[in-house]
Protein backbone atom coordinates (compact mmCIF):
# COMPACT_ATOMS: atom_id res chain seq x y z
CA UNK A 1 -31.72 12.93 -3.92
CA UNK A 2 -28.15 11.35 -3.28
CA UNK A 3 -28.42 10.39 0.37
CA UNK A 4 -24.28 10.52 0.82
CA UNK A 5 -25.01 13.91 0.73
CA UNK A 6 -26.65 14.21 4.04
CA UNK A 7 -24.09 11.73 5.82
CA UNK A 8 -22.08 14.67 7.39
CA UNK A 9 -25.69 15.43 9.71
CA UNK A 10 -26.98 11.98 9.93
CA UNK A 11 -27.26 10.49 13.37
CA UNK A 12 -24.52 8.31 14.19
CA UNK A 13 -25.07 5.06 13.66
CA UNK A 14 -22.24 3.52 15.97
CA UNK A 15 -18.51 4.27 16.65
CA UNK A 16 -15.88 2.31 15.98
CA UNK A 17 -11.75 1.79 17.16
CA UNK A 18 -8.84 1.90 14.35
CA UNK A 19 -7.22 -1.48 14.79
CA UNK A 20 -4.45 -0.49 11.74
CA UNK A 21 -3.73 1.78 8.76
CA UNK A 22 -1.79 -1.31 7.36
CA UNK A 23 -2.61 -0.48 3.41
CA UNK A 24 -1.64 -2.56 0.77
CA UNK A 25 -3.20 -0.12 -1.93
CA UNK A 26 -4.15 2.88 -0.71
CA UNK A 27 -2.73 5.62 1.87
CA UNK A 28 -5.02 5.71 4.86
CA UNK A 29 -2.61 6.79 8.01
CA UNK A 30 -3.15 10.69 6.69
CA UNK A 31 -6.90 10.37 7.47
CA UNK A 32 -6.71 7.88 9.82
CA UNK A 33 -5.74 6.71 13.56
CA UNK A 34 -4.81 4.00 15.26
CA UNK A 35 -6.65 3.59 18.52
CA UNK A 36 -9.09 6.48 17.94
CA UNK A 37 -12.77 6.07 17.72
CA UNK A 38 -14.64 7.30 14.69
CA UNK A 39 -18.66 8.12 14.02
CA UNK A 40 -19.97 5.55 11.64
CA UNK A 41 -22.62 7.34 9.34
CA UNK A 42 -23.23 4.39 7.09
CA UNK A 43 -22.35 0.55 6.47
CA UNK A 44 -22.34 -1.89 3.63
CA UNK A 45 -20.80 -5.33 3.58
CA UNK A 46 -17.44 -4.50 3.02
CA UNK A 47 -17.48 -0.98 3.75
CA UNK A 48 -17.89 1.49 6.64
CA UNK A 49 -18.48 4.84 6.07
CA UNK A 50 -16.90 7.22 8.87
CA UNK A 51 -16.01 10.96 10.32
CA UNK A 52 -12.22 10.52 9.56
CA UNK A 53 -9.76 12.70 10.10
CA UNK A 54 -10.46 15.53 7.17
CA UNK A 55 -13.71 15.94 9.27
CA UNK A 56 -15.56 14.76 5.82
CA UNK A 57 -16.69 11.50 5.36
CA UNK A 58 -14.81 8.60 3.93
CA UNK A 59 -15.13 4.98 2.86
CA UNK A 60 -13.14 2.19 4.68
CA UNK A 61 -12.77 -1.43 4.30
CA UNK A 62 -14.21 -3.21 7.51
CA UNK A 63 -10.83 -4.30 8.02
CA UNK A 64 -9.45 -1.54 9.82
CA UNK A 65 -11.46 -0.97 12.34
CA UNK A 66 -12.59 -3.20 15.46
């Protein structure tokens, strides 16, 4: 079983605040906002995994959020 499948209804781990959607790569101001808080459903190292603004869940570098 592919646990990323089950994020969506996984208990929240912790919110966080969107400091930027500075990119220097990708577009992330279309599923994104600054100064809104976001459900974090799972965390590695460099990522965090979050409720964004699609309503699906999608991968972020640490960076943007405080």
């Amino acid at each position: 079983m592919m646990i990323h499948n089950e994020w969506l209804e996984r208990e929240t781990i912790k919110t966080v605040t969107c400091k930027h959607t500075d990119a220097a790569k990708f577009l992330v101001s279309n599923v994104l906002t600054v100064g809104k808080e976001y459900e974090v459903k799972n965390e590695t190292e460099e990522f965090i995994f979050v409720v964004d603004n699609t309503g699906k869940i999608g991968g972020f570098y640490k960076t943007y959020f405080e």
